[in-house]
N, C-alpha and C. Protein backbone atom coordinates (compact mmCIF):
# COMPACT_ATOMS: atom_id res chain seq x y z
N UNK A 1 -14.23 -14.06 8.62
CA UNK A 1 -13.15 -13.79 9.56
C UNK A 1 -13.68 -14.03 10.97
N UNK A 2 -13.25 -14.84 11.99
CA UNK A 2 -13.37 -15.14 13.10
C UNK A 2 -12.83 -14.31 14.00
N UNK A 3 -13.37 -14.13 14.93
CA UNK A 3 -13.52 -13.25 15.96
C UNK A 3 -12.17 -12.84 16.33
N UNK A 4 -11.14 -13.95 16.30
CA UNK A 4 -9.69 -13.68 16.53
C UNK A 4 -8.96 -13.44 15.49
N UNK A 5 -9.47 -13.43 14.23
CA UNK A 5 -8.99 -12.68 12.81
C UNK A 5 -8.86 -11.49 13.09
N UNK A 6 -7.94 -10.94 12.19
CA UNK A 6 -7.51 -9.73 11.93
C UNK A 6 -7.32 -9.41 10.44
N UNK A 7 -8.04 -8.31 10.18
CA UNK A 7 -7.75 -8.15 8.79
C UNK A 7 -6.65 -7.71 8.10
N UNK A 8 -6.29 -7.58 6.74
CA UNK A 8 -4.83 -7.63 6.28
C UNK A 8 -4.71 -6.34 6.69
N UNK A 9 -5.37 -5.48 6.83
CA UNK A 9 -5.03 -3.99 7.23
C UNK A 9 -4.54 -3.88 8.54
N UNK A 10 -5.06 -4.49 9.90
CA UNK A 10 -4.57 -4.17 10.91
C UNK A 10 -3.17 -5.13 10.87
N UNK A 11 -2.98 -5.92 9.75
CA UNK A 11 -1.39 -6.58 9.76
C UNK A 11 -0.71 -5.67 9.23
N UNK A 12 -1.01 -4.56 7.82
CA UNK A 12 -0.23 -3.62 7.47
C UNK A 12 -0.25 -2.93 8.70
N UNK A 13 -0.93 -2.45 9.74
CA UNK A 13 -0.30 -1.27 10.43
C UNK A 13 0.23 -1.90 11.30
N UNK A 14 0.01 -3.47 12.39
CA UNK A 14 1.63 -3.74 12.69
C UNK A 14 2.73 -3.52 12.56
N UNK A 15 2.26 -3.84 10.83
CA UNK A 15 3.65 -4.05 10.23
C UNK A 15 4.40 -2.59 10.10
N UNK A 16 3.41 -1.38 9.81
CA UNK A 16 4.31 0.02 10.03
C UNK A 16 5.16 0.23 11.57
N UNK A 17 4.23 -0.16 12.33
CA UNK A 17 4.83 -0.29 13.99
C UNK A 17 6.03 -0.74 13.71
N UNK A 18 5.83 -2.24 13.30
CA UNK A 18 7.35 -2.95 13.22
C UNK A 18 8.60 -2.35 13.08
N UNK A 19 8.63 -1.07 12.91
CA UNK A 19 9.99 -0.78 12.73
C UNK A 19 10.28 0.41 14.15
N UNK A 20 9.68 0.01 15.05
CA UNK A 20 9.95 0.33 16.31
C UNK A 20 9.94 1.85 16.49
N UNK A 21 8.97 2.29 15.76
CA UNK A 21 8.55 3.63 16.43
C UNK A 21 7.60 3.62 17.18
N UNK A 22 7.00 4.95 17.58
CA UNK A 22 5.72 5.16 18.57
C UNK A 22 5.26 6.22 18.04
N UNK A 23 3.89 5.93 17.05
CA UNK A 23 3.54 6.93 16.26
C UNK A 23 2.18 6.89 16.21
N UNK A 24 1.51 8.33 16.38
CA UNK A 24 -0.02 8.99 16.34
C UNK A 24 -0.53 8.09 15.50
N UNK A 25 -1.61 7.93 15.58
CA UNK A 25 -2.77 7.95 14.28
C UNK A 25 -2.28 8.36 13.14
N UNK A 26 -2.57 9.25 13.62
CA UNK A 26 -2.46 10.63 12.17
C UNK A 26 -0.73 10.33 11.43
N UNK A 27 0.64 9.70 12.22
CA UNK A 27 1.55 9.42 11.46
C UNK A 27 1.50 8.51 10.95
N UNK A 28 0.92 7.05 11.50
CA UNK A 28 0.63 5.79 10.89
C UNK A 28 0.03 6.35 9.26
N UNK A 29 -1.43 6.99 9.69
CA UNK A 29 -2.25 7.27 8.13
C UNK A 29 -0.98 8.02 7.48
N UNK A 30 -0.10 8.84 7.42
CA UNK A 30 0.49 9.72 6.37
C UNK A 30 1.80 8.42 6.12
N UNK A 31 2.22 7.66 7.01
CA UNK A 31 2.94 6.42 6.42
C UNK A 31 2.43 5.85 5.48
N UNK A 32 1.03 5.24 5.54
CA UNK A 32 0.51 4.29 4.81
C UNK A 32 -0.02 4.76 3.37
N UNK A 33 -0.08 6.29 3.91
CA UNK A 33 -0.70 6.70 2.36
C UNK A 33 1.04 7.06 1.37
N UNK A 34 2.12 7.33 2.12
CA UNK A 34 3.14 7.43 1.53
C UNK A 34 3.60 5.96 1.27
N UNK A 35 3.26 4.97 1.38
CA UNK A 35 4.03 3.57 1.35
C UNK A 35 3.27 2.30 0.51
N UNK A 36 1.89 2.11 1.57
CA UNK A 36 1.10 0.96 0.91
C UNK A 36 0.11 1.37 -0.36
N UNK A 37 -0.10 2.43 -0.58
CA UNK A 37 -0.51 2.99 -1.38
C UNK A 37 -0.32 2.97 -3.00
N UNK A 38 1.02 2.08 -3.05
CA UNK A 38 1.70 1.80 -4.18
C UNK A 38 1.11 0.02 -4.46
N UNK A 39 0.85 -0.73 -3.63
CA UNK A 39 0.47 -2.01 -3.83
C UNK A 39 -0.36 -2.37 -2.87
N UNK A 40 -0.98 -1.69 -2.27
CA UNK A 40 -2.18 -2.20 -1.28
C UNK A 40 -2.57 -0.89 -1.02
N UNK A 41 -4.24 -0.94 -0.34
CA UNK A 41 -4.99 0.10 -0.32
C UNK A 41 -4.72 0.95 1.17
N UNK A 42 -4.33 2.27 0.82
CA UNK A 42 -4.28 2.56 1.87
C UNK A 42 -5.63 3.01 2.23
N UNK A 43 -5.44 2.50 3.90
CA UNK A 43 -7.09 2.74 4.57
C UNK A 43 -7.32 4.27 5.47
N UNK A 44 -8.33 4.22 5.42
CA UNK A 44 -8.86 5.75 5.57
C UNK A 44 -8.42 6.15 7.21
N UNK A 45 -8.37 7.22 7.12
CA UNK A 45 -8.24 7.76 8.34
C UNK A 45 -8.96 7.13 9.44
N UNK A 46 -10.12 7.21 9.47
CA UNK A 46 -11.17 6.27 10.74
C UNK A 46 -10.99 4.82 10.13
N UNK A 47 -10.38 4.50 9.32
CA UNK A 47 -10.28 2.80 9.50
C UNK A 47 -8.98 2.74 10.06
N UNK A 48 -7.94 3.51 10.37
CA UNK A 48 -6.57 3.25 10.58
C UNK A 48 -6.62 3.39 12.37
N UNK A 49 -7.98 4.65 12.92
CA UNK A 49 -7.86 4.86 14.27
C UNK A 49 -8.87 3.57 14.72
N UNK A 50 -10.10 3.03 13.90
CA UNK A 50 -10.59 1.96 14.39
C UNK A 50 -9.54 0.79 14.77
N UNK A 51 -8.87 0.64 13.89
CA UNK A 51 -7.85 -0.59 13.51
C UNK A 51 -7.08 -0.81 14.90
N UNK A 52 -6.76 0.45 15.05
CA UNK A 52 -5.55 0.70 16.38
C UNK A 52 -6.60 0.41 17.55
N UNK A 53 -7.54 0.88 17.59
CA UNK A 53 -7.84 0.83 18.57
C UNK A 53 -8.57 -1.13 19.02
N UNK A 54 -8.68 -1.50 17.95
CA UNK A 54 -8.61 -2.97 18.15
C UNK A 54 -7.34 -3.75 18.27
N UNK A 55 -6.59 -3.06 17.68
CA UNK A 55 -4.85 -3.76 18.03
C UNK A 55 -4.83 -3.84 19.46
N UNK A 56 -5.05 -2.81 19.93
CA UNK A 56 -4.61 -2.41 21.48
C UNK A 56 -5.86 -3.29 22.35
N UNK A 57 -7.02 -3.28 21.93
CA UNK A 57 -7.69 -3.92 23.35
C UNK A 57 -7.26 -5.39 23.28
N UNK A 58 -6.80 -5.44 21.63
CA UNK A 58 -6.00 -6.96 21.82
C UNK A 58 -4.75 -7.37 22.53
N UNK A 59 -4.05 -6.10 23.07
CA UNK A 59 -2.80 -6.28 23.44
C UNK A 59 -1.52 -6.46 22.57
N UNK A 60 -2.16 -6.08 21.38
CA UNK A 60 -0.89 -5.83 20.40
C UNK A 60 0.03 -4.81 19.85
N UNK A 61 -0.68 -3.61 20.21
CA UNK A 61 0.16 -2.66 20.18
C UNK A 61 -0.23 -1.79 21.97
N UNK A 62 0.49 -0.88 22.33
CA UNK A 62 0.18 0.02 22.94
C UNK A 62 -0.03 1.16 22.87
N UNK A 63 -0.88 1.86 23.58
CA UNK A 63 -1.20 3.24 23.44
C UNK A 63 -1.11 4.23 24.38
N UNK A 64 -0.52 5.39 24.58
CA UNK A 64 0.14 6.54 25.42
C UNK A 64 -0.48 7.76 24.95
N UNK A 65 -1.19 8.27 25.68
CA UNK A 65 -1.55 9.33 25.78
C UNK A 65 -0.63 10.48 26.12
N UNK A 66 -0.10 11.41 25.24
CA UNK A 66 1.03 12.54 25.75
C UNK A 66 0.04 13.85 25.18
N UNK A 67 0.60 14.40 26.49
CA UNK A 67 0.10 15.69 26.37
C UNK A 67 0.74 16.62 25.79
N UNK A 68 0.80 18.35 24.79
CA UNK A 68 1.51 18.67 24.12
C UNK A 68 0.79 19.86 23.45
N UNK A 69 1.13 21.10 22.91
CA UNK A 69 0.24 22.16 22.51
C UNK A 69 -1.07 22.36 22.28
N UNK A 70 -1.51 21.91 23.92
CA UNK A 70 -2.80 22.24 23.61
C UNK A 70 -3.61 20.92 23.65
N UNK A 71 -2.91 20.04 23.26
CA UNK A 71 -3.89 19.02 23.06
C UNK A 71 -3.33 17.32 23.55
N UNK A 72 -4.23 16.55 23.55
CA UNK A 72 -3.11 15.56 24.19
C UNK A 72 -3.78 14.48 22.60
N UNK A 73 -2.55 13.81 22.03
CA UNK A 73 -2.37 13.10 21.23
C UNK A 73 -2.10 11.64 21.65
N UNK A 74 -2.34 10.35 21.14
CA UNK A 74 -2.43 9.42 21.73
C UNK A 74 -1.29 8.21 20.53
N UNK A 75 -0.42 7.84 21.33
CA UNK A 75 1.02 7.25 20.49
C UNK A 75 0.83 6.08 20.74
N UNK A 76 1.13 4.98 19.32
CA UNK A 76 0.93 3.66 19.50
C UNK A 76 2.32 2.89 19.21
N UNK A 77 2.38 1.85 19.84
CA UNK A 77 3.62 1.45 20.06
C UNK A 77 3.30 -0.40 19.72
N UNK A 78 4.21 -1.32 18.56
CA UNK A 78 3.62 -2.80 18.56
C UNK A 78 4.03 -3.58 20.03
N UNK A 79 3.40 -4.17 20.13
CA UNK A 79 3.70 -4.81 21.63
C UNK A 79 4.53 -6.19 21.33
N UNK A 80 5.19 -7.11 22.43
CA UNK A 80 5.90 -8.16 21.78
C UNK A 80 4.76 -9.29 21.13
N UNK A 81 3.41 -9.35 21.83
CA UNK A 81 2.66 -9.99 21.29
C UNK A 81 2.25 -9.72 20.04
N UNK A 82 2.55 -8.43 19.86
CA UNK A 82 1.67 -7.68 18.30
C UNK A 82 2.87 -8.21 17.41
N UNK A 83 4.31 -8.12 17.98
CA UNK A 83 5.35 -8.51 16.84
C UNK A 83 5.00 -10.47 16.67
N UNK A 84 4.73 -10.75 17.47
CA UNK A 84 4.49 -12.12 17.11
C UNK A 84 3.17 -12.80 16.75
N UNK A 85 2.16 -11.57 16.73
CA UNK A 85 1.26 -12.28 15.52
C UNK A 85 1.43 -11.53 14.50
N UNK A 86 2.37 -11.15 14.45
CA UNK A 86 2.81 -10.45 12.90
C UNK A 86 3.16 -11.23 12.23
N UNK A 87 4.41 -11.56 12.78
CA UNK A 87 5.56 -12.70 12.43
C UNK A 87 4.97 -13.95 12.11
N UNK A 88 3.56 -14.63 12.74
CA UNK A 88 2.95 -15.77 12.42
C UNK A 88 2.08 -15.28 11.34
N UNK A 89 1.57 -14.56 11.01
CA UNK A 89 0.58 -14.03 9.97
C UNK A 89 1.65 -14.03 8.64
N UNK A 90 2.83 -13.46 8.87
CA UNK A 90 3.86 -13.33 7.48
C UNK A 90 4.05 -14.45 6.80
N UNK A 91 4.48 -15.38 7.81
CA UNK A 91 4.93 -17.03 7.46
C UNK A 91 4.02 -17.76 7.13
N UNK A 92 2.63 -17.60 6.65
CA UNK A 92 1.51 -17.91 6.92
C UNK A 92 1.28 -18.08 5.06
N UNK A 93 1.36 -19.31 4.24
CA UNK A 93 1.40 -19.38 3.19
C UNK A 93 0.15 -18.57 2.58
N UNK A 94 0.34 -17.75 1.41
CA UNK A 94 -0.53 -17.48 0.63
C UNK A 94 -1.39 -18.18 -0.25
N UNK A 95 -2.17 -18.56 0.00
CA UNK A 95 -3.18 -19.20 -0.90
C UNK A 95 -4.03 -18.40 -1.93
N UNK A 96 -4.21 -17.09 -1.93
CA UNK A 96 -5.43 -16.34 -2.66
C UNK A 96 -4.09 -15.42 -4.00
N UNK A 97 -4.50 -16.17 -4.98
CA UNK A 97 -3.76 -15.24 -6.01
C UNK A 97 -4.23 -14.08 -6.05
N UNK A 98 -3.66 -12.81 -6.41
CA UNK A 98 -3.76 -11.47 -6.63
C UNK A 98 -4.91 -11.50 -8.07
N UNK A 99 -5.98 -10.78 -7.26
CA UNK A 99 -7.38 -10.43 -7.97
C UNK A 99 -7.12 -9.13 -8.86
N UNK A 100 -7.17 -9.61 -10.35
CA UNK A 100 -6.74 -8.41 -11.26
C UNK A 100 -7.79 -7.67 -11.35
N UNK A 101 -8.14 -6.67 -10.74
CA UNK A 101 -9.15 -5.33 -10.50
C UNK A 101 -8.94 -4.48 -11.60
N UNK A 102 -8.96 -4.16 -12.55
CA UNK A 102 -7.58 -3.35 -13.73
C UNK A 102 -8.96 -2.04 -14.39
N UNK A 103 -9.04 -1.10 -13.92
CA UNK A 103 -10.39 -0.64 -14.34
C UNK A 103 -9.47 0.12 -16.28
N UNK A 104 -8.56 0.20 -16.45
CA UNK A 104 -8.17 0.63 -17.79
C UNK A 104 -8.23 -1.06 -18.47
N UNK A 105 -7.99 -2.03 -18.04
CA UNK A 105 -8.49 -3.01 -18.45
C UNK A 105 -10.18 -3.88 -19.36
N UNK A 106 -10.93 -3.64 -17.67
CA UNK A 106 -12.21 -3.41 -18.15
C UNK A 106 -12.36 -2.59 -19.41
N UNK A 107 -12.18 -1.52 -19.39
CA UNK A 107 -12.53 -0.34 -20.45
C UNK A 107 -11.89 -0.72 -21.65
N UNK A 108 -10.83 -1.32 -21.24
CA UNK A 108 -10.23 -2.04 -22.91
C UNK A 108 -11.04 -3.02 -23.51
N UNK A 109 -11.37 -4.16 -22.76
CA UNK A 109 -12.40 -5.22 -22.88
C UNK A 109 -13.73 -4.86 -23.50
N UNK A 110 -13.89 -3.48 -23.39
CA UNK A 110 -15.45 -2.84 -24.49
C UNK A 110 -14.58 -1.98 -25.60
N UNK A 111 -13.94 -1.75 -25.52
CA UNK A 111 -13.08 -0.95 -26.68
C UNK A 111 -14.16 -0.96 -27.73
N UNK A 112 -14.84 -1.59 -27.73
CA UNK A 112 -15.93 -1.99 -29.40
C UNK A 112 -16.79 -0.91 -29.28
N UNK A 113 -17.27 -0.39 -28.24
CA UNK A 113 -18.11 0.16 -28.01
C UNK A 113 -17.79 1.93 -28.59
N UNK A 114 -16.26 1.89 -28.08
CA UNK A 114 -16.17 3.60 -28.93
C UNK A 114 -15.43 3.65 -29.90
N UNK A 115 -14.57 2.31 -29.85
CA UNK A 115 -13.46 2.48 -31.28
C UNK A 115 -12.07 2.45 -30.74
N UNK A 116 -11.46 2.59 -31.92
CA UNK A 116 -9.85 2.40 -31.77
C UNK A 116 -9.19 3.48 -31.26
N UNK A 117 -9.74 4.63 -31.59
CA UNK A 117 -9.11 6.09 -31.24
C UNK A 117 -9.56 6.32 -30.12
N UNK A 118 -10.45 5.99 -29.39
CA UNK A 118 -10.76 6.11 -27.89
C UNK A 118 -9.94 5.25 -27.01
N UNK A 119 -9.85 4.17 -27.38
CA UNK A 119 -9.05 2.73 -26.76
C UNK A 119 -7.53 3.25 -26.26
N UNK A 120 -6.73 4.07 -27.58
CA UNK A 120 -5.48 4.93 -27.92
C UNK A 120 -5.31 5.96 -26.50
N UNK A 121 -6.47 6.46 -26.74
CA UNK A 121 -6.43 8.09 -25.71
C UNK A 121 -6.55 6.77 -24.19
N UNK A 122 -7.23 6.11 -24.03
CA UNK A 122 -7.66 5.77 -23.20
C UNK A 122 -5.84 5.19 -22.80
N UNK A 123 -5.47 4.27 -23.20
CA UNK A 123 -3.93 3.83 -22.92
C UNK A 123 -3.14 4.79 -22.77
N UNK A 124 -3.07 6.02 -23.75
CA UNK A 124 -2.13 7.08 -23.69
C UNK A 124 -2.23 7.33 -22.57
N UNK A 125 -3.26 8.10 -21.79
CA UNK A 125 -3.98 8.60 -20.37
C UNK A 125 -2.65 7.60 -19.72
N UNK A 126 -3.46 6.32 -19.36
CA UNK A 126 -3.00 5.18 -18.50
C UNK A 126 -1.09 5.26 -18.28
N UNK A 127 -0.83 5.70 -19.45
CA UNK A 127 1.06 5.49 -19.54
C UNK A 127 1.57 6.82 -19.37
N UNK A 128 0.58 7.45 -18.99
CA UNK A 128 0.92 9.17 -18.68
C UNK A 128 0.83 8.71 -17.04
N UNK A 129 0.04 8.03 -16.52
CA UNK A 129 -0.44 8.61 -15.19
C UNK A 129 0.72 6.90 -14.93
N UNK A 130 1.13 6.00 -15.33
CA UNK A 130 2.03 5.11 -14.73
C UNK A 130 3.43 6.16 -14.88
N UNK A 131 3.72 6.72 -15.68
CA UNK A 131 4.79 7.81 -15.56
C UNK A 131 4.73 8.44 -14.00
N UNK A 132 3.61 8.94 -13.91
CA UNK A 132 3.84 9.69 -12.44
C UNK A 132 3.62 9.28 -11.50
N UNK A 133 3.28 7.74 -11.43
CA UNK A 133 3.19 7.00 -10.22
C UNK A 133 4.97 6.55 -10.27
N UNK A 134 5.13 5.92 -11.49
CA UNK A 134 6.74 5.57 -11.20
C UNK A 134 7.55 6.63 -10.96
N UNK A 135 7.47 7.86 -11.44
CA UNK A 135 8.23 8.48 -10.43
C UNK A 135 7.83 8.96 -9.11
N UNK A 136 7.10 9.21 -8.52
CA UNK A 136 6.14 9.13 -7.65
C UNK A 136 6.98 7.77 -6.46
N UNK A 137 6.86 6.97 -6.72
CA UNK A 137 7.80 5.23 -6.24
C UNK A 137 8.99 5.94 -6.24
N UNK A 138 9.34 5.98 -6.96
CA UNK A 138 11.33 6.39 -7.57
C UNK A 138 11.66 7.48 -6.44
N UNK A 139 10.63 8.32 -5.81
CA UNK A 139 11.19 9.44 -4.76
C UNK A 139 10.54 8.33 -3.73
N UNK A 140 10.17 7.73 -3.18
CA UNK A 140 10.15 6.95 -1.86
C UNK A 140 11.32 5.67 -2.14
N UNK A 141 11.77 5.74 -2.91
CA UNK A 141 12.72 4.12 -2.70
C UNK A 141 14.23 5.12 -2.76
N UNK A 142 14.42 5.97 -3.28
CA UNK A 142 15.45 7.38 -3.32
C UNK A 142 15.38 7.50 -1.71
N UNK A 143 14.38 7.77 -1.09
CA UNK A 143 14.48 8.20 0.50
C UNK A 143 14.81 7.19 1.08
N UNK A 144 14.39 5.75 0.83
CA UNK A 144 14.67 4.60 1.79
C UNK A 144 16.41 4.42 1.96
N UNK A 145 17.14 4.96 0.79
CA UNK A 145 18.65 4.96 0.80
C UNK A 145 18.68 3.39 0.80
N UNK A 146 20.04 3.49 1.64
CA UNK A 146 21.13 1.92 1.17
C UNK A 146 20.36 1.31 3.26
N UNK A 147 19.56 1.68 4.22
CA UNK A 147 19.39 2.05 5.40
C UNK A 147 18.91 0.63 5.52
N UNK A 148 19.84 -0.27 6.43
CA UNK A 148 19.39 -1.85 6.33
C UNK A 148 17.72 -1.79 7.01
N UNK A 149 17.54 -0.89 7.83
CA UNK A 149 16.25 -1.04 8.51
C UNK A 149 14.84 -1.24 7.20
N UNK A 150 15.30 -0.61 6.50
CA UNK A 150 14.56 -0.21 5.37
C UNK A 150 14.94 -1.38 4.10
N UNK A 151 15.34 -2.50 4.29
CA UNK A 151 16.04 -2.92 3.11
C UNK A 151 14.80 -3.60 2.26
N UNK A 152 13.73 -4.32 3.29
CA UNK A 152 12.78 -4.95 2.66
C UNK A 152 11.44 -3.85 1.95
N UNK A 153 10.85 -2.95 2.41
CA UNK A 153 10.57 -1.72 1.53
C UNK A 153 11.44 -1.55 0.77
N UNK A 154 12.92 -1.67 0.76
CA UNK A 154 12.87 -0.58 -0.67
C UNK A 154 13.17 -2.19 -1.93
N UNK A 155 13.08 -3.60 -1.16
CA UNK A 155 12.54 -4.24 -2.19
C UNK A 155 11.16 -4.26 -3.02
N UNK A 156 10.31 -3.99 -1.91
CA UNK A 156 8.85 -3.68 -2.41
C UNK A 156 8.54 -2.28 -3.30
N UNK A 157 9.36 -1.47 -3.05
CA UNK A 157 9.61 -0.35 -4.21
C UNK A 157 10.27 -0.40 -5.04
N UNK A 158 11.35 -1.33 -5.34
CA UNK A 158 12.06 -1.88 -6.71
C UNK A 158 10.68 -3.01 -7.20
N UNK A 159 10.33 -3.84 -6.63
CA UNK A 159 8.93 -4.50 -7.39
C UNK A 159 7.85 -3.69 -7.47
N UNK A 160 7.89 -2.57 -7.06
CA UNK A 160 6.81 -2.04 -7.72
C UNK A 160 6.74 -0.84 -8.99
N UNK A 161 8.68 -0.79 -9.02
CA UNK A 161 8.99 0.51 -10.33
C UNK A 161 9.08 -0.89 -11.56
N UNK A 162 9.24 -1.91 -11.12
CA UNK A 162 9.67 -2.94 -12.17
C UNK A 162 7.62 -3.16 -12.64
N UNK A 163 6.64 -3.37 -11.22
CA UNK A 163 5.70 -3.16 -12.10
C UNK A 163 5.10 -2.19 -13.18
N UNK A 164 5.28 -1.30 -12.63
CA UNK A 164 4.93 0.05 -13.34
C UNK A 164 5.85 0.28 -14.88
N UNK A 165 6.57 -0.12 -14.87
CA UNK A 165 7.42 -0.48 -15.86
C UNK A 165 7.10 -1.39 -17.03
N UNK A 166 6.65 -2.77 -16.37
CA UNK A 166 6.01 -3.84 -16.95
C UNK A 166 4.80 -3.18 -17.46
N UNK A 167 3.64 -2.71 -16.52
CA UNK A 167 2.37 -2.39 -17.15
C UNK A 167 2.60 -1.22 -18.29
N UNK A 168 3.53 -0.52 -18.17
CA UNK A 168 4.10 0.73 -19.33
C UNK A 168 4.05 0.37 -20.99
N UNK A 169 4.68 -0.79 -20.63
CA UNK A 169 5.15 -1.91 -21.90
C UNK A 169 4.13 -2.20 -22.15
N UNK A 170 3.23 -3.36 -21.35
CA UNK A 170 1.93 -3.62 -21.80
C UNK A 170 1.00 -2.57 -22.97
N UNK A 171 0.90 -1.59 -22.25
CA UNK A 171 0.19 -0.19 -22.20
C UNK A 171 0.65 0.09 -23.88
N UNK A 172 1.79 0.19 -24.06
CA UNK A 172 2.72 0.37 -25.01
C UNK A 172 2.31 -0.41 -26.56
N UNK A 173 2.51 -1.81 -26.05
CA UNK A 173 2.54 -2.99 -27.12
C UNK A 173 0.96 -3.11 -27.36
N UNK A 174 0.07 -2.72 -26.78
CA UNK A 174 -1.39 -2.66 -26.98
C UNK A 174 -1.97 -1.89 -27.78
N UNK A 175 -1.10 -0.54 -27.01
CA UNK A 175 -1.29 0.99 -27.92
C UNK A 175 -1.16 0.26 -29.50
N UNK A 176 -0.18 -0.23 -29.71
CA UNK A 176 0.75 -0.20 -30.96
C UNK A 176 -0.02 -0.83 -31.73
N UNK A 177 -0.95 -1.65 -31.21
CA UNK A 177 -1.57 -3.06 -31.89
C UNK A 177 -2.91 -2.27 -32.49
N UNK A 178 -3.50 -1.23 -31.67
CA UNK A 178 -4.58 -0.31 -32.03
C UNK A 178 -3.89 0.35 -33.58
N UNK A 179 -2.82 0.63 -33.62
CA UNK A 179 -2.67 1.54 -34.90
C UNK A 179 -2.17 0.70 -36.22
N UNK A 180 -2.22 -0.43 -35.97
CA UNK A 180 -2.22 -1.22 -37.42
C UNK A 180 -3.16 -2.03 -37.43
C-alpha cells in the first residue's frame, strides 16, 4: 500500500460517516461492531481512533472537539474530499475474490483425525451458533426499516441472512452425509 493508500478499513469508516452524521470514536466503534461485523472485520477500538486520525490529517473527514460532562470528546465529520475518495474507491473494480478463511471448514478437512461423531458435534455447534448470528442480522435489518437512507445496508443484511442461511444448508447436507 502506497503512501496515499488507504486501507479497506479507513474506507469502511468513511463509509459509516457517509451517512452524514458527526460521530465520536467511540460511536463509529459501536457502529461498526453493530454493522460490519456481519461481513467484514470489525476493527478495534485503537485501530478505529488511529484510522480517524489519519482520515483527518488527510483532510477527509473532520474533527471537533466539544466540550461536555466533564470531559471534552472529539466528533468526526466526512469531508467533501473524504466523500469523494470514497466514491472513487467504491467504483473501483474488484479484482481479489473473497479468501475462504472457514475455521469449521479447516476442522472438517481433518475430520479423519477424530471421526464422524466429532465432525457431527462439530457442525451441530456451527448451525447452532449460524442460528444466532442470523437472528442476531434479522434484529439489525428489522431496525434499518423501509428508511431510504438505509436502503443499501439493509441490502447487505438481506445478503447476509441469505448467507447464513446458505451456510445452514451446507452445515445441514454435510451433517447428513456424516450419518450414512
Amino acid at each position: 500500500m502506497s503512501q496515499g493508500e488507504l486501507p479497506a478499513t479507513s474506507y469502511a469508516l468513511l463509509g459509516l460517516l457517509s451517512f452524514g452524521q458527526e460521530l465520536t470514536g467511540y460511536e463509529v466503534k459501536q457502529w461498526a461492531d453493530a454493522t460490519l461485523r456481519f461481513y467484514w472485520v470489525a476493527p478495534a477500538m485503537s485501530q478505529v481512533y488511529s484510522d480517524l486520525g489519519r482520515l483527518a490529517e488527510r483532510g477527509l473527514v473532520t474533527a471537533r472537539d466539544e466540550e461536555g460532562a466533564g470531559r471534552t470528546v472529539r466528533r468526526y465529520r466526512i469531508t467533501d474530499q473524504g466523500l469523494a475518495r470514497l466514491r472513487a474507491w467504491l467504483v473501483e473494480p474488484v479484482d481479489d475474490f473473497p479468501v475462504l478463511k472457514h475455521p469449521v471448514a479447516l476442522k472438517l478437512l481433518l475430520g479423519h483425525v477424530t471421526g464422524a461423531a466429532a465432525a457431527r458435534d462439530l457442525l451441530d455447534r456451527y448451525a447452532d451458533a449460524l442460528d444466532a448470528q442470523r437472528a442476531n442480522l434479522q434484529k439489525v435489518r428489522d431496525g434499518l426499516g423501509d428508511d431510504a437512507t438505509f436502503a443499501y445496508p439493509a441490502l447487505v443484511a438481506e445478503w447476509g441472512l441469505a448467507y447464513y442461511a446458505s451456510e445452514g444448508a451446507i452445515a445441514a447436507r454435510l451433517r447428513d452425509r456424516l450419518e450414512s
